[in-house]
N, C-alpha and C. Protein backbone atom coordinates (compact mmCIF):
# COMPACT_ATOMS: atom_id res chain seq x y z
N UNK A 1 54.32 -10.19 106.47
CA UNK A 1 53.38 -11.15 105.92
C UNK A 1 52.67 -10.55 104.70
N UNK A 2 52.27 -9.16 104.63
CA UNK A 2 51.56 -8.19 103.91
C UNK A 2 52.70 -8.39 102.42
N UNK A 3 53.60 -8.63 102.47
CA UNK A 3 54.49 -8.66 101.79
C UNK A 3 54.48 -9.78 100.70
N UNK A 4 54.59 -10.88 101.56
CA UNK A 4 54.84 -12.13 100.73
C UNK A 4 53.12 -12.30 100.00
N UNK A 5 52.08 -12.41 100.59
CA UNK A 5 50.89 -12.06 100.20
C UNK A 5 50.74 -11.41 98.60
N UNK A 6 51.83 -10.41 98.29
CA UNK A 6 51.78 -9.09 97.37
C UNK A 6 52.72 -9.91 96.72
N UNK A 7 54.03 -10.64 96.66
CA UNK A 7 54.43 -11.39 95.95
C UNK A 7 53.92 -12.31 95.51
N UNK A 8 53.20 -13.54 96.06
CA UNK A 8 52.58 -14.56 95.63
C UNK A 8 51.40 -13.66 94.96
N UNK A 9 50.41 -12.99 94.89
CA UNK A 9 49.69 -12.26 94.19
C UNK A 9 50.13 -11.87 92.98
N UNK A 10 51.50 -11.32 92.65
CA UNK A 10 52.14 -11.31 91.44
C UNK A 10 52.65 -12.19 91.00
N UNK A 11 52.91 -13.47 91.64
CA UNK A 11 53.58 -14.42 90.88
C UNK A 11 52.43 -15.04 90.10
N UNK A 12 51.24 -14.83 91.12
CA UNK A 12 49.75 -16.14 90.59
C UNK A 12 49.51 -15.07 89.04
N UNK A 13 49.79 -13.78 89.24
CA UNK A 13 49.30 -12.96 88.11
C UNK A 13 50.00 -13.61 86.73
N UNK A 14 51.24 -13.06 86.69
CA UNK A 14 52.26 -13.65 86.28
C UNK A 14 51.81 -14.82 84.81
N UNK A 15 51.41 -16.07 86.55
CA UNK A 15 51.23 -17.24 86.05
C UNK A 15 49.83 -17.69 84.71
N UNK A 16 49.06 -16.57 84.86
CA UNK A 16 47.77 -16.73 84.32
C UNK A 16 46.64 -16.84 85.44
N UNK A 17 46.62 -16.67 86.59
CA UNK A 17 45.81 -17.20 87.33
C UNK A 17 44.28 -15.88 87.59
N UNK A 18 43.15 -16.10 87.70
CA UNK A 18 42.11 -14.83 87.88
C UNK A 18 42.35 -13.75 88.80
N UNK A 19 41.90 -12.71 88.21
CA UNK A 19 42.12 -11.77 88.92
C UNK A 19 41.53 -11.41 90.69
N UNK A 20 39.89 -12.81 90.43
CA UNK A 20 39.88 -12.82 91.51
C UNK A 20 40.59 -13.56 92.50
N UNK A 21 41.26 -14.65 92.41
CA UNK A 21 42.30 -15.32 93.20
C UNK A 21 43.19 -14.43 93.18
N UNK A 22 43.59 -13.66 92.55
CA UNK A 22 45.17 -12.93 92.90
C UNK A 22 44.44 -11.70 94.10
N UNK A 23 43.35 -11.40 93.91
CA UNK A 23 42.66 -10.27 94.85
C UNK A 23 42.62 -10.70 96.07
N UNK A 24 42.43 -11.97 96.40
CA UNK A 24 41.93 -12.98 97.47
C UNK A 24 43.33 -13.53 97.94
N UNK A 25 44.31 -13.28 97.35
CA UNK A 25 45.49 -13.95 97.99
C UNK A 25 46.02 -12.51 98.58
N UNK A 26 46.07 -11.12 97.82
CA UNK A 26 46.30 -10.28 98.19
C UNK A 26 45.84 -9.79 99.55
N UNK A 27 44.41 -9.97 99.71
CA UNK A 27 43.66 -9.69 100.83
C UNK A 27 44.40 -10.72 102.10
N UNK A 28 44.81 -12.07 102.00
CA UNK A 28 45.07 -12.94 102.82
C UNK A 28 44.01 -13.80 102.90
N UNK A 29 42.83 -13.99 102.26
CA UNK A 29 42.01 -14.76 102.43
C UNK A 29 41.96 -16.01 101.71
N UNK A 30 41.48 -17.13 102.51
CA UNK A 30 41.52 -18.22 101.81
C UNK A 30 41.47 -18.14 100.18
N UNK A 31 42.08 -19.40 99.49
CA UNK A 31 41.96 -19.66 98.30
C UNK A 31 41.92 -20.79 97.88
N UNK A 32 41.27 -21.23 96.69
CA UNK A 32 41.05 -22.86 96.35
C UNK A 32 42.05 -23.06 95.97
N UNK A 33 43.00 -24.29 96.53
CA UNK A 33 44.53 -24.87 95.75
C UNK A 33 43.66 -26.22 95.22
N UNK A 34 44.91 -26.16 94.37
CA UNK A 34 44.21 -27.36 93.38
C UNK A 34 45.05 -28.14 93.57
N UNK A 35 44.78 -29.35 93.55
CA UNK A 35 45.43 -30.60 94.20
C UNK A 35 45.94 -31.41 92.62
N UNK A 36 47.23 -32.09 92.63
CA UNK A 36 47.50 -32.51 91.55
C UNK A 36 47.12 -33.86 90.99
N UNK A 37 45.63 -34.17 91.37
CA UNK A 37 44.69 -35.29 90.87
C UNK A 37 43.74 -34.44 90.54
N UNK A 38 43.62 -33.58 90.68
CA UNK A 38 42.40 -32.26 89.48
C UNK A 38 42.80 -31.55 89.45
N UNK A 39 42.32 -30.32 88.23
CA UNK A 39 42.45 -29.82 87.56
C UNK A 39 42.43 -28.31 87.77
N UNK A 40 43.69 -27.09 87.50
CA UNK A 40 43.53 -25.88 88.40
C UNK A 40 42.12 -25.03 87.41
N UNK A 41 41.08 -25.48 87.94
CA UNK A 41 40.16 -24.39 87.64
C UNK A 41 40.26 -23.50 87.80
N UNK A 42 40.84 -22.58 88.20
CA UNK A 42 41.20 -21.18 88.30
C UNK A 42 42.26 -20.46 87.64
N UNK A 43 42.82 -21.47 86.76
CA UNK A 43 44.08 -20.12 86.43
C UNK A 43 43.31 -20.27 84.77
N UNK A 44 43.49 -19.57 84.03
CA UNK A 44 42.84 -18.76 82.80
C UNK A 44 43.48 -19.71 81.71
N UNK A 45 44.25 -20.03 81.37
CA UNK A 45 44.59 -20.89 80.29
C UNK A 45 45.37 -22.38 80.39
N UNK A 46 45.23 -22.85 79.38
CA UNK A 46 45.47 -24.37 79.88
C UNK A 46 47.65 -24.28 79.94
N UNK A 47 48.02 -23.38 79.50
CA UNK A 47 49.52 -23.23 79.81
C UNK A 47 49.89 -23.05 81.37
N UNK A 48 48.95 -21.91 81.94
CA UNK A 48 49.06 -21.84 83.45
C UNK A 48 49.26 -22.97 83.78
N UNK A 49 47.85 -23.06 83.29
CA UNK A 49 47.56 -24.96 84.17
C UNK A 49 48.32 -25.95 84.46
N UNK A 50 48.60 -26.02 83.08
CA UNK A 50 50.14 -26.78 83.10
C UNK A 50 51.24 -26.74 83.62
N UNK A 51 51.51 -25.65 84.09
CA UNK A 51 52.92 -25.05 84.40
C UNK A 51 52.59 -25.54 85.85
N UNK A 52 51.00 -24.84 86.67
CA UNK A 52 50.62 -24.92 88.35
C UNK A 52 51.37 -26.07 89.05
N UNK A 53 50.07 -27.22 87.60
CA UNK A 53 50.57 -28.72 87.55
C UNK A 53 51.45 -29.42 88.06
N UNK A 54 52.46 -28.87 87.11
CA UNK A 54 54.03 -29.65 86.58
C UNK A 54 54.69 -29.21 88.28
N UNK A 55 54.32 -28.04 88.63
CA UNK A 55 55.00 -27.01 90.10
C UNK A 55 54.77 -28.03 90.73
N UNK A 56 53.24 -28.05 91.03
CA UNK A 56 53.06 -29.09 92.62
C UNK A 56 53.18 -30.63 92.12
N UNK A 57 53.27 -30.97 91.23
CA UNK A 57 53.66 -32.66 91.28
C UNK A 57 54.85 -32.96 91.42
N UNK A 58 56.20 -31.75 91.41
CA UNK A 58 57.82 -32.68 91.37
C UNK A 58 57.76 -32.88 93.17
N UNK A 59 58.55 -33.68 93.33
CA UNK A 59 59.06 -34.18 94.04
C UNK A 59 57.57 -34.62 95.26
N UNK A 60 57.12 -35.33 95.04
CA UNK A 60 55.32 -34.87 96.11
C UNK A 60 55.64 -37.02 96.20
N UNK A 61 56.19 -37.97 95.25
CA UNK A 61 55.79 -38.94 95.44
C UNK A 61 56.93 -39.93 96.00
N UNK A 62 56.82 -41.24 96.12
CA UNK A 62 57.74 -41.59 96.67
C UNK A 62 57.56 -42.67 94.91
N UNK A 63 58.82 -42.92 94.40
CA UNK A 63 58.77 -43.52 92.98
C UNK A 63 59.22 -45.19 93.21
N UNK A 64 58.73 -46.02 94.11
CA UNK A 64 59.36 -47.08 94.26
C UNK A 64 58.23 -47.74 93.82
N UNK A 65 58.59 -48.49 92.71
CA UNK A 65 57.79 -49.64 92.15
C UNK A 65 56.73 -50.40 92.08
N UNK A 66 57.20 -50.99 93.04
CA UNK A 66 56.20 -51.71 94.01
C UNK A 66 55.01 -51.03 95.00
N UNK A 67 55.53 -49.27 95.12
CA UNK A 67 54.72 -48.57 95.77
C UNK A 67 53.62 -48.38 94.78
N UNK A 68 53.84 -47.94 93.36
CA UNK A 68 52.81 -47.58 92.74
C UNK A 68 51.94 -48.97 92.07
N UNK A 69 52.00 -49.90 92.35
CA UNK A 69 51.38 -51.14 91.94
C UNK A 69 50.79 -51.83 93.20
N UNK A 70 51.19 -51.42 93.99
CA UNK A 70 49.71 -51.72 95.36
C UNK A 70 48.59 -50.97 95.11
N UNK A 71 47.20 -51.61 95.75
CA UNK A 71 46.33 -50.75 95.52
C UNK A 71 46.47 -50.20 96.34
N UNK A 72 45.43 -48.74 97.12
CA UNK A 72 45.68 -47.71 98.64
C UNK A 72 44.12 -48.10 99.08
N UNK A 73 44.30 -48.94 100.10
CA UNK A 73 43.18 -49.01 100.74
C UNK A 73 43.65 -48.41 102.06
N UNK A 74 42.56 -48.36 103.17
CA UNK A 74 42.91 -48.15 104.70
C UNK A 74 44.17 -48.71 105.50
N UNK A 75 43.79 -50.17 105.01
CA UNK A 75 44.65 -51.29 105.61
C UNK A 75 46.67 -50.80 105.56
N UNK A 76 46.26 -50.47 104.08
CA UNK A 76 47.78 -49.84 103.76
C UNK A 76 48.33 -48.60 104.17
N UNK A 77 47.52 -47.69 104.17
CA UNK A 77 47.84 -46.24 104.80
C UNK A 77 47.88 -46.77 105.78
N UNK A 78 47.26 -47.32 106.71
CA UNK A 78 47.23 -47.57 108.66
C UNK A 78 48.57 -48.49 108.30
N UNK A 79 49.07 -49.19 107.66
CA UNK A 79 50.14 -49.56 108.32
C UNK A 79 51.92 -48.97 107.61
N UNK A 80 51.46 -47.76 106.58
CA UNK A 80 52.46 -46.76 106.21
C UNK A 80 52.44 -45.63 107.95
N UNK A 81 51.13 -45.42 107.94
CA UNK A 81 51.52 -44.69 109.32
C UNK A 81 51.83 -45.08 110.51
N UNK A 82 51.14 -46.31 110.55
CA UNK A 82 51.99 -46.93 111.89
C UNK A 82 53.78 -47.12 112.26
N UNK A 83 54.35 -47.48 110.38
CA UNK A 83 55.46 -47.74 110.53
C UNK A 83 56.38 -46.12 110.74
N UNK A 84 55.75 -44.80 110.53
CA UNK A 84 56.54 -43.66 110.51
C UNK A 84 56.18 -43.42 111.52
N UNK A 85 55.35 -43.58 112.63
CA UNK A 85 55.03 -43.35 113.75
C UNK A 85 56.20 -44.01 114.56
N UNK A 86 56.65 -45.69 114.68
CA UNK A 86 57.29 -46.46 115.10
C UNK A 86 58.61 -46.15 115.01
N UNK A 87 58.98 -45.21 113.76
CA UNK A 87 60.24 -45.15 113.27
C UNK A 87 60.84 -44.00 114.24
N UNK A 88 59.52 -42.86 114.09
CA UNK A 88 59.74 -41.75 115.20
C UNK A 88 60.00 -41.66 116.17
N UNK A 89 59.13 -42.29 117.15
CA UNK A 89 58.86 -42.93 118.61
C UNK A 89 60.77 -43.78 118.48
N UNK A 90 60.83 -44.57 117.93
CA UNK A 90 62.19 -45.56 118.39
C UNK A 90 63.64 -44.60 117.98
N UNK A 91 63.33 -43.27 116.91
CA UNK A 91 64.50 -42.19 116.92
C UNK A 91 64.75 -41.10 118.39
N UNK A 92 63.29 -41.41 119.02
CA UNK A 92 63.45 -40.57 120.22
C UNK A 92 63.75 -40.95 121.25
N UNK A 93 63.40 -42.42 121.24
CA UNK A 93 63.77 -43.13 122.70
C UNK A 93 65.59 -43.24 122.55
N UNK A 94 66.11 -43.52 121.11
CA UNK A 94 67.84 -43.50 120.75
C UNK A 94 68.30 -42.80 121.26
N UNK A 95 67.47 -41.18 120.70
CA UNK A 95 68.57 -39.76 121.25
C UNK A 95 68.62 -39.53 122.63
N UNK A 96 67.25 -39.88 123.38
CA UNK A 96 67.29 -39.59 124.95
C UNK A 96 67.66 -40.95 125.34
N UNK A 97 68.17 -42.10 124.94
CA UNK A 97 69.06 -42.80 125.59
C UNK A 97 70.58 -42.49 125.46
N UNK A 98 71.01 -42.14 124.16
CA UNK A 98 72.27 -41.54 124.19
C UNK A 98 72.29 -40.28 124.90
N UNK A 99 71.38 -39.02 125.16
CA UNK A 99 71.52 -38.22 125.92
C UNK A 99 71.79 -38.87 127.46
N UNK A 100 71.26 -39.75 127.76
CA UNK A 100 71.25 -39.63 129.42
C UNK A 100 72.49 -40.84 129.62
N UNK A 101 72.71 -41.40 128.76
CA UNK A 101 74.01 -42.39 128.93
C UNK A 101 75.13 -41.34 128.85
N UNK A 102 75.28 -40.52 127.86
CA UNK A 102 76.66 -39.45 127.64
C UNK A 102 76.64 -39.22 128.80
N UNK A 103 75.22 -38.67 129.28
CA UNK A 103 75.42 -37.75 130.59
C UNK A 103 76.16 -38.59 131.64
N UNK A 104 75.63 -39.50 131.97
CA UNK A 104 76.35 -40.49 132.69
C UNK A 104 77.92 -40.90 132.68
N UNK A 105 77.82 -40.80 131.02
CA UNK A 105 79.07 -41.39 130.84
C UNK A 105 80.16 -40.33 131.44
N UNK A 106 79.37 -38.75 131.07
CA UNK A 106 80.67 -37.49 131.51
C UNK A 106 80.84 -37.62 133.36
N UNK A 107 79.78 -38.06 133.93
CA UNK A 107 79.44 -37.57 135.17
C UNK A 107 78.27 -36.87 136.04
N UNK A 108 77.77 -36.45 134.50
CA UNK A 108 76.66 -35.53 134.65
C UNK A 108 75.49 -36.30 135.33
N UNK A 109 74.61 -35.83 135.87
CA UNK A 109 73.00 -36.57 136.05
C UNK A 109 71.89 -35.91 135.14
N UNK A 110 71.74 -36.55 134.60
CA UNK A 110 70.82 -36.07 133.65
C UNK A 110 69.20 -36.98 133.94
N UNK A 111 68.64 -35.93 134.27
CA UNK A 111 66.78 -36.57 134.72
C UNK A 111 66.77 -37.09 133.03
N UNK A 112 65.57 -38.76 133.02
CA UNK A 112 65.04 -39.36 132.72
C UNK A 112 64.12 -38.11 131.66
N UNK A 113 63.67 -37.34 131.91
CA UNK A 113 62.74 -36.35 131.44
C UNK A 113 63.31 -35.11 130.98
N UNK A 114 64.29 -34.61 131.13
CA UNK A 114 64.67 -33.88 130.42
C UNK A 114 65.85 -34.64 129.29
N UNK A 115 66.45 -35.54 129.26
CA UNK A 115 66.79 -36.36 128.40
C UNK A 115 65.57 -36.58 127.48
N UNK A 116 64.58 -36.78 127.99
CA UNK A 116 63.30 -37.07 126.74
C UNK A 116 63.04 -35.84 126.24
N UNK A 117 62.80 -34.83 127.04
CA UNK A 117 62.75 -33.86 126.23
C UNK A 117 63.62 -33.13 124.90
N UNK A 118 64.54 -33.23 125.45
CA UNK A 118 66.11 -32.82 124.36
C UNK A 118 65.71 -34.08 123.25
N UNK A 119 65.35 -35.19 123.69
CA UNK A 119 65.39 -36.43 122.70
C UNK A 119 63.97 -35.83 121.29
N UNK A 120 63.31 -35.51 122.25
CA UNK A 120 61.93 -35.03 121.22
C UNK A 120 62.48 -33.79 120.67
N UNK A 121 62.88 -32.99 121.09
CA UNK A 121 63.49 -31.75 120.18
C UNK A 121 64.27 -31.84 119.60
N UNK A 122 65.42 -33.04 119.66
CA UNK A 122 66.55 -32.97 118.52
C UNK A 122 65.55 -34.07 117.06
N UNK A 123 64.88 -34.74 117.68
CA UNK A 123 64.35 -35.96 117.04
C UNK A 123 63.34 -35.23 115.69
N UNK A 124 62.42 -34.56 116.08
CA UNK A 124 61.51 -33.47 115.44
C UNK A 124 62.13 -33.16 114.00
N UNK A 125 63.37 -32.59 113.66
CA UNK A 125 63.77 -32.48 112.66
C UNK A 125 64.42 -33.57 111.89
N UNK A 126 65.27 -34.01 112.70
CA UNK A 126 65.69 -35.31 112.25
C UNK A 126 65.37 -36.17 111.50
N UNK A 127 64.01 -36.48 112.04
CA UNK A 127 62.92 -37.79 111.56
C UNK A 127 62.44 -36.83 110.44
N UNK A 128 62.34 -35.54 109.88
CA UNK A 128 62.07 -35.72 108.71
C UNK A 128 62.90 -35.52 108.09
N UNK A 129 63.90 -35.41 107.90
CA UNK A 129 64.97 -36.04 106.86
C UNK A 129 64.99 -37.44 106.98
N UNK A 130 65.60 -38.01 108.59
CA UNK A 130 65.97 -39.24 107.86
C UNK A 130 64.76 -40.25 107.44
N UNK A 131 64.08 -39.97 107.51
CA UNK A 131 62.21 -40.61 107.45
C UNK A 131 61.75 -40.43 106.11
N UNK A 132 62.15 -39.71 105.25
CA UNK A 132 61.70 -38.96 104.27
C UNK A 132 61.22 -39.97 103.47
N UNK A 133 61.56 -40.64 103.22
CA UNK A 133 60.66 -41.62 102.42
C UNK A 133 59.56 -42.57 103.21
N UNK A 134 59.37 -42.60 104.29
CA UNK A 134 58.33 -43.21 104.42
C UNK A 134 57.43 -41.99 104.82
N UNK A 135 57.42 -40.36 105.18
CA UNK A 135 56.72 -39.94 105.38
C UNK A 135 56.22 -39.54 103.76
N UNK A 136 56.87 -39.28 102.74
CA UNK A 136 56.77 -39.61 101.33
C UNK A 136 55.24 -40.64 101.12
N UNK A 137 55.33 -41.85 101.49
CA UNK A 137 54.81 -42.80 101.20
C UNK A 137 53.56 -42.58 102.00
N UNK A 138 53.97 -42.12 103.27
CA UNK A 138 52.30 -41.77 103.99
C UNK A 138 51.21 -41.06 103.43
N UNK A 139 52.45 -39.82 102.80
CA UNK A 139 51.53 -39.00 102.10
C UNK A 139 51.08 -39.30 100.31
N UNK A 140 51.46 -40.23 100.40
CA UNK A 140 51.21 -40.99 98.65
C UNK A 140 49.92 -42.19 98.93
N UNK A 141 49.76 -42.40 100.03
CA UNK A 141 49.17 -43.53 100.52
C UNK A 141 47.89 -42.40 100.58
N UNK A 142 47.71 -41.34 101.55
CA UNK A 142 46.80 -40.30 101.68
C UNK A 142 45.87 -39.50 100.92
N UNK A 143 46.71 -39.48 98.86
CA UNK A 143 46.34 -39.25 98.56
C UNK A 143 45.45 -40.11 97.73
N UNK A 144 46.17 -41.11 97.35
CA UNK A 144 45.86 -42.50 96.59
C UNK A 144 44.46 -42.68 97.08
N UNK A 145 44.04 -43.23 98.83
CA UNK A 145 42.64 -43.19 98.99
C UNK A 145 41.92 -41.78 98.84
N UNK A 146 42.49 -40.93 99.37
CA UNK A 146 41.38 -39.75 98.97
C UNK A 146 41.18 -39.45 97.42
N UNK A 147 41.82 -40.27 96.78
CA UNK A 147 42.04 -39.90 95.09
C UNK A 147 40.73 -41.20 94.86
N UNK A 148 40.63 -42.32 95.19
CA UNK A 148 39.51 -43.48 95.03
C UNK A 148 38.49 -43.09 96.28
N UNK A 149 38.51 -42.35 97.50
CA UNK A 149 37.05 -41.92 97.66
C UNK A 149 36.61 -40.81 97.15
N UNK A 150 37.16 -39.84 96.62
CA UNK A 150 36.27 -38.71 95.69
C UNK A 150 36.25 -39.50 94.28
N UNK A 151 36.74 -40.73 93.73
CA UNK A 151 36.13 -41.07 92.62
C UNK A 151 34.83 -41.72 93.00
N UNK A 152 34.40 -42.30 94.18
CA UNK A 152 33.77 -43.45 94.69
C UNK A 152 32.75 -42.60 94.94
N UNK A 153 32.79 -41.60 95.20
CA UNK A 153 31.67 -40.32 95.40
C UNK A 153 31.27 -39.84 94.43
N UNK A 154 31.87 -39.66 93.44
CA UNK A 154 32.01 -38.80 92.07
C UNK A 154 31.23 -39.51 91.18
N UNK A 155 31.11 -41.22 91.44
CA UNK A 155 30.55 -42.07 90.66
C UNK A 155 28.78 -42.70 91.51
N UNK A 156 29.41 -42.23 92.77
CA UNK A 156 27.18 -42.52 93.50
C UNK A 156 26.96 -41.54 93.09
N UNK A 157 27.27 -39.73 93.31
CA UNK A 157 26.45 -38.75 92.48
C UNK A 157 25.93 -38.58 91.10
N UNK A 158 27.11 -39.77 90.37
CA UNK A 158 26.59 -39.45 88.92
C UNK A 158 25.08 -40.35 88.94
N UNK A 159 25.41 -41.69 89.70
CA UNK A 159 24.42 -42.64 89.67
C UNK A 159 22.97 -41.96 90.08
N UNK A 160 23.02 -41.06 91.04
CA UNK A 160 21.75 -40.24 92.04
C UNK A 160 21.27 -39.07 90.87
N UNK A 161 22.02 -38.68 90.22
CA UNK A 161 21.68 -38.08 88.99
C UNK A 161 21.04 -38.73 87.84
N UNK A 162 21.30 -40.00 87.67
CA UNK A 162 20.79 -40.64 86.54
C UNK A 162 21.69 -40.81 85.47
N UNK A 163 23.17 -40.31 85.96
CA UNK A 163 23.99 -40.19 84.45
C UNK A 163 24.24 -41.53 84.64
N UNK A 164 24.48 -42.13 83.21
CA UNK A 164 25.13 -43.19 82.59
C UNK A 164 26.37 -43.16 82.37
N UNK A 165 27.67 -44.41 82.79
CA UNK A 165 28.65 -44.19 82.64
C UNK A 165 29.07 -44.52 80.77
């Protein structure tokens, strides 16, 4: 672990990033990541920045059309997660029904419960591949509101301050 710690420490160096974050990653201790709706305050020039940027935004969204022209309220995340929840739940009840039917089908007896179990352990990986886009979308949905409640916050503090927009 001491290891990868000492790599990512040289890569953040590398990158432009402060010497105290590269000290603090070295140590293993927490560090501020910067989320790709603000801005990496911490790395030293606006090229880092750019580069951090460009790193954590590929592949993070789901690009369907119609996804980015909804607004992200609650209503929509609760029912992006309900549907990857549903999708999960109905990939596990499949595999531990085909598990305990094969079993049947060979001869075997296969308990009700360990069929579910094998069903949840093969299912686990599965569902995120074949899910990938709606767990995509959960997490686009996740950020979308947390991206309009830290503006929604960002804009009563300015107000409690007195700034003018």
């Amino acid at each position: 672990m001491f290891y990868l710690y000492t790599q990512l420490g040289w890569l953040l160096e590398q990158s432009g990033v402060s010497k105290e974050t590269v000290m603090s990653v070295r140590r293993g201790t927490k560090v501020p990541i910067a989320r790709a709706d603000e801005p990496a305050r911490w790395a030293k020039n606006e090229s880092a920045r750019a580069r951090i940027l460009e790193s954590m935004s590929e592949d993070r969204s789901v690009s369907t059309p119609s996804n980015q022209d909804a607004p992200a309220t609650m209503g929509t995340l609760a029912v992006a997660v309900l549907l990857y929840t549903a999708a999960r739940l109905a990939l596990v009840v499949a595999l531990a029904a085909i598990i305990y039917f094969v079993g049947k089908a060979v001869g075997v007896d296969v308990p009700v419960l360990v069929a579910a179990v094998f069903g949840v352990l093969i299912a686990l990986p599965l569902g995120m591949v074949l899910f990938k886009t709606l767990r995509l979308r959960v997490n686009d949905q996740i950020a979308r509101v947390d991206a309009e409640r830290s503006a929604r916050q960002a804009d009563i503090q300015s107000r409690l301050r007195g700034d003018e927009k």
